[in-house]
N, C-alpha and C. Protein backbone atom coordinates (compact mmCIF):
# COMPACT_ATOMS: atom_id res chain seq x y z
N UNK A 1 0.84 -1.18 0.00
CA UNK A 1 0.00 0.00 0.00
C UNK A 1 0.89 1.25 0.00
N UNK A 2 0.76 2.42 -0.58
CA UNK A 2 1.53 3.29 -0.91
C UNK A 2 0.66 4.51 0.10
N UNK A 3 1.62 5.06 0.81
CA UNK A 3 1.22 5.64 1.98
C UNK A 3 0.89 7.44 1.06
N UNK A 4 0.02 7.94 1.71
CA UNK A 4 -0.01 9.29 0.74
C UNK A 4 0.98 10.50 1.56
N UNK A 5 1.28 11.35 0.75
CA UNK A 5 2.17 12.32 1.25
C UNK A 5 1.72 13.08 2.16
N UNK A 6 2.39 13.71 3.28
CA UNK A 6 1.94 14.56 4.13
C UNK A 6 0.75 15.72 3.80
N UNK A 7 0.89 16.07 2.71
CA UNK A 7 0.52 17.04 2.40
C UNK A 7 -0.89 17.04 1.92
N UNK A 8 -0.90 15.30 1.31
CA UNK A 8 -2.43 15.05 0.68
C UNK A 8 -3.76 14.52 2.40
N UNK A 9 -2.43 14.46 3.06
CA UNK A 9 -3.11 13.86 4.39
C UNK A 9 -3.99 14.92 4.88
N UNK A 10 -3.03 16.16 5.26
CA UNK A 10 -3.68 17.32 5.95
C UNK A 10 -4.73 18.21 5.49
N UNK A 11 -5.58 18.18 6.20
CA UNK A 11 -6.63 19.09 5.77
C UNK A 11 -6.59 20.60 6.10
N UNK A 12 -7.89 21.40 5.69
CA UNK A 12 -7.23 23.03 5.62
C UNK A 12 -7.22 23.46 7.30
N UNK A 13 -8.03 22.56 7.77
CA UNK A 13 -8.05 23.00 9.38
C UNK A 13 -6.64 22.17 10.04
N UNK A 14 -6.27 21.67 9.89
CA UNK A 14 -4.58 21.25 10.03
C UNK A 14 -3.74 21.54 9.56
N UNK A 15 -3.95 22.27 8.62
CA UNK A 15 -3.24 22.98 7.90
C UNK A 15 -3.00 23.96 8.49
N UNK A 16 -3.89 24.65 9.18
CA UNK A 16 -3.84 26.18 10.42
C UNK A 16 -3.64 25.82 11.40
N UNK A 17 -3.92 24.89 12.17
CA UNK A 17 -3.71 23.88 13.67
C UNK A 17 -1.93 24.42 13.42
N UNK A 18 -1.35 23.65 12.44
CA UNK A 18 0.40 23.21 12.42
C UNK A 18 0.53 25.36 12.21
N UNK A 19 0.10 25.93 11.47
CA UNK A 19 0.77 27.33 11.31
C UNK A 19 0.88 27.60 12.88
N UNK A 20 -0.26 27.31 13.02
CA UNK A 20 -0.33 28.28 14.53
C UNK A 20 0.96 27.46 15.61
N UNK A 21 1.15 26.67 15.26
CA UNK A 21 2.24 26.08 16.08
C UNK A 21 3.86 27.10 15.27
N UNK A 22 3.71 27.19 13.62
CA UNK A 22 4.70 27.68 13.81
C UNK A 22 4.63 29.10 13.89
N UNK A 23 4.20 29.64 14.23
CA UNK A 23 3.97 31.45 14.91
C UNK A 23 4.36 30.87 16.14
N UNK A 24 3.80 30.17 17.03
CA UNK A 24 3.94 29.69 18.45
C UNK A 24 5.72 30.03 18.21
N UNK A 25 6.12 28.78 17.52
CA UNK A 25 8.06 28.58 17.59
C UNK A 25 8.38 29.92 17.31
N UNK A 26 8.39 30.68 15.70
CA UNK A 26 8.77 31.68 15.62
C UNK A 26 8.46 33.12 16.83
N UNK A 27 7.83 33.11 17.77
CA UNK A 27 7.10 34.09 18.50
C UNK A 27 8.17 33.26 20.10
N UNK A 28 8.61 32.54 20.04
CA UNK A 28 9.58 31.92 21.47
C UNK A 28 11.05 32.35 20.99
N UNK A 29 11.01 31.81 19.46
CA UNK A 29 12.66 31.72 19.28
C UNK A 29 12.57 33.56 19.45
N UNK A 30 11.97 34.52 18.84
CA UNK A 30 12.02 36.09 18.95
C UNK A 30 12.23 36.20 20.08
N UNK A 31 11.71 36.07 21.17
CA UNK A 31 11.66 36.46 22.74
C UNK A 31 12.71 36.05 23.34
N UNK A 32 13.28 34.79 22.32
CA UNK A 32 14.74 33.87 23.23
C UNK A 32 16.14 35.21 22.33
N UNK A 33 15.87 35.37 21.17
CA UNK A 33 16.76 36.62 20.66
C UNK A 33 16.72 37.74 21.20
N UNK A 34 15.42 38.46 21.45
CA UNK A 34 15.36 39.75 21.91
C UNK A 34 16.29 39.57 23.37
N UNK A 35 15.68 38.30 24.39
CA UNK A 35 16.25 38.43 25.57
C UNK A 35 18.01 38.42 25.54
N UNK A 36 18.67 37.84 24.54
CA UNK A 36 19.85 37.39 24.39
C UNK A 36 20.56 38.66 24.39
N UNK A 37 19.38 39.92 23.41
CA UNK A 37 20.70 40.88 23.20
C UNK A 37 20.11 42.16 23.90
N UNK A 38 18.90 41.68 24.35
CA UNK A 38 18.79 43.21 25.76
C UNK A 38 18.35 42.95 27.11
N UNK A 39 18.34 41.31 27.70
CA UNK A 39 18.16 41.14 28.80
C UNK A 39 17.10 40.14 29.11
N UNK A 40 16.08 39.61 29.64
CA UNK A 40 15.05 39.32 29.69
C UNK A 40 13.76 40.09 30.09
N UNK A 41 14.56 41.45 30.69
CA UNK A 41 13.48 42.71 31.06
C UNK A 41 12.90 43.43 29.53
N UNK A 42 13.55 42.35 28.14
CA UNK A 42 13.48 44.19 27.14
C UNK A 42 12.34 43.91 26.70
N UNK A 43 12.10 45.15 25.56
CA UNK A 43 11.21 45.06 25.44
C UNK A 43 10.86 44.08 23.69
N UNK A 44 10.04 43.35 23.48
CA UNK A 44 9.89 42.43 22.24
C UNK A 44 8.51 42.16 21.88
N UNK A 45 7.93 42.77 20.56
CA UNK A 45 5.86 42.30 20.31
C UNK A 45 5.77 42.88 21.14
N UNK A 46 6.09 44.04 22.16
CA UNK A 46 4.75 44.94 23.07
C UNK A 46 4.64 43.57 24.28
N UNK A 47 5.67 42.89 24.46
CA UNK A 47 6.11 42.20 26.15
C UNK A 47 7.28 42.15 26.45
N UNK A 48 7.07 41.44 27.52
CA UNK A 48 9.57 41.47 27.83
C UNK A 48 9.64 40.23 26.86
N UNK A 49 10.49 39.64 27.00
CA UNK A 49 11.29 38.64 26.67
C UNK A 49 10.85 37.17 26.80
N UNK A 50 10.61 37.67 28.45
CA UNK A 50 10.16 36.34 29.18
C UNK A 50 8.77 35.92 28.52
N UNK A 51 7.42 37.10 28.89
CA UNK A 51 6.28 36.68 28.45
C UNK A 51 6.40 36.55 27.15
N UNK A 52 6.80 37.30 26.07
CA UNK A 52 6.89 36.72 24.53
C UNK A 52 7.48 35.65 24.50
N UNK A 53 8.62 34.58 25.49
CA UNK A 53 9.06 33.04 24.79
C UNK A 53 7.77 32.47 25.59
N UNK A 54 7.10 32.66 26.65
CA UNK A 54 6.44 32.01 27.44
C UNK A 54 4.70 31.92 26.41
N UNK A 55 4.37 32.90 25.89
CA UNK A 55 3.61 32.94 24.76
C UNK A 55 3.77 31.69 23.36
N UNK A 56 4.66 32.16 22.91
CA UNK A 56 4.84 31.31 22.02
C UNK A 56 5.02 29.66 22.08
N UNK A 57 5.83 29.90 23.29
CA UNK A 57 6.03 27.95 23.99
C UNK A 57 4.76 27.54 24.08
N UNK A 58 3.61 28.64 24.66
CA UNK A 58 2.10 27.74 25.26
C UNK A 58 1.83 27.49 23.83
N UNK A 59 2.05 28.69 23.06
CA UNK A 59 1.01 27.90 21.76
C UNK A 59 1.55 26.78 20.92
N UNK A 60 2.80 26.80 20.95
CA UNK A 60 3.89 25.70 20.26
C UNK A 60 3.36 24.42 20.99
N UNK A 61 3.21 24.28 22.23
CA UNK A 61 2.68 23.00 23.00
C UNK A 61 1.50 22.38 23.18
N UNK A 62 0.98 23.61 23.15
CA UNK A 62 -0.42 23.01 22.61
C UNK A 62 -1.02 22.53 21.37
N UNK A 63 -0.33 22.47 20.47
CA UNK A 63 -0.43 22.21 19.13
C UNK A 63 0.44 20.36 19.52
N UNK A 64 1.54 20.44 19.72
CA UNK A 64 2.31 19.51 20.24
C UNK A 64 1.53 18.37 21.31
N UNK A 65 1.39 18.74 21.83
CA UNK A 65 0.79 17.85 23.05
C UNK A 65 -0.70 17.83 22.96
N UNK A 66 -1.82 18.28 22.42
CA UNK A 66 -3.05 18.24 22.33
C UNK A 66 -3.65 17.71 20.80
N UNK A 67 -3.20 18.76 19.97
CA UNK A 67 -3.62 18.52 18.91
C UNK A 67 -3.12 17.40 17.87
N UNK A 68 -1.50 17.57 17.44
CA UNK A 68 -1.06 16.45 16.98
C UNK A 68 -1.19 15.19 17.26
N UNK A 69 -1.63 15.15 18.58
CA UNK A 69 -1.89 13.17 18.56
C UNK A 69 -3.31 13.11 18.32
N UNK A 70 -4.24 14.17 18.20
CA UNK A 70 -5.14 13.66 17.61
C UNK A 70 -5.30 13.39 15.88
N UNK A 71 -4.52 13.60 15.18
CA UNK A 71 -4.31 13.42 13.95
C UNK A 71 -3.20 12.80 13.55
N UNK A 72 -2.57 11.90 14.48
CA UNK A 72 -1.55 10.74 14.88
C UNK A 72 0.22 11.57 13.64
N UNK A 73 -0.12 12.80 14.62
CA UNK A 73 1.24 13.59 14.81
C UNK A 73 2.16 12.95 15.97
N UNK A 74 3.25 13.02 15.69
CA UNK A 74 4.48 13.05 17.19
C UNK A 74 5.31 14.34 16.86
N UNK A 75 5.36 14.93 17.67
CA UNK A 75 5.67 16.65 17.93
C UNK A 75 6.67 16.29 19.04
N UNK A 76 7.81 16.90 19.62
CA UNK A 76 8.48 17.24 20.69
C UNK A 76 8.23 18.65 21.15
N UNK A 77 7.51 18.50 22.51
CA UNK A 77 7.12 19.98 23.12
C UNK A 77 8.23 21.17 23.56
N UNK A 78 8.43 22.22 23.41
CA UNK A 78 8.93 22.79 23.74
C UNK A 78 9.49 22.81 25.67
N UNK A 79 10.27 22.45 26.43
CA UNK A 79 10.56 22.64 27.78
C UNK A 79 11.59 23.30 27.91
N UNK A 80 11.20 24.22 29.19
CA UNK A 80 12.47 24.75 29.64
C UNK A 80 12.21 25.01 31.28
N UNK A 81 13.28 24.85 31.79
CA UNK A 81 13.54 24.91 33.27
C UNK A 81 14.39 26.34 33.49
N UNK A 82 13.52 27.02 34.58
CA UNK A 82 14.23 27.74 34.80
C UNK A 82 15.37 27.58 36.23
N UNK A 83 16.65 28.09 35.79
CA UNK A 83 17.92 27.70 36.72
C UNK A 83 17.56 28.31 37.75
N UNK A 84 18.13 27.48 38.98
CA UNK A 84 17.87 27.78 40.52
C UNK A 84 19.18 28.74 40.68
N UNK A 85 19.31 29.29 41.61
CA UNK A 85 20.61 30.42 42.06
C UNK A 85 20.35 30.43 43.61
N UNK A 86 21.54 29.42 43.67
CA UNK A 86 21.99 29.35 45.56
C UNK A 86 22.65 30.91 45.82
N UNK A 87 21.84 31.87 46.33
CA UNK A 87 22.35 33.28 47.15
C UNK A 87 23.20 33.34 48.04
N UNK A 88 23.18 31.19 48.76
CA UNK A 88 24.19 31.87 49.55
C UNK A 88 25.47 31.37 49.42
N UNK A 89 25.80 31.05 48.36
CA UNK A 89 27.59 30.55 48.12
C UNK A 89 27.94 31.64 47.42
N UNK A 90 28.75 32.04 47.78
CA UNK A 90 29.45 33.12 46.54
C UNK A 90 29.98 32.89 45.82
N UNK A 91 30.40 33.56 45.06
CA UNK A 91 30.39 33.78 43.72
C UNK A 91 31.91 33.09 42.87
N UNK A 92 32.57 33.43 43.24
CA UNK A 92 34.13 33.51 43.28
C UNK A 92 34.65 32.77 44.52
């Protein structure tokens, strides 16, 4: 049986399901640049840094983790941990 191409699979509403995932990526990776070269306070899209990657990750994951397995997608979700900072060892 000859499997059909991705493309004949997806329909027009999966077709927007997957965009909106990639605005999600493109709208995290911006917020992960903006923060890189003015901080995580700056400013990026009219938020800091933080809420524009934290934006884009929810929508990237939810596409990932909700939607794609219902149309027997496998997606890897976006994670990130934020680092702990012991205050009281110094530094040096």
């Amino acid at each position: 049986m000859i499997k059909p191409r991705l493309a004949e699979r997806l329909t027009v509403a999966t077709q927007q399901t997957f965009s909106n995932a990639f605005a999600g990526a493109a709208i995290a990776t911006g917020g992960v640049i903006c923060g890189a070269l003015g901080g995580a306070a700056a400013g990026c899209l009219g938020a800091t840094a933080i809420q524009a990657f934290a934006m884009g990750a929810l929508s990237f994951n939810f596409t990932a983790m909700v939607i794609a397995p219902l149309y027997g997608f496998e997606m890897q979700p976006i994670e990130y941990k934020q680092q702990s900072y012991n205050t009281n060892q110094p530094i040096f």
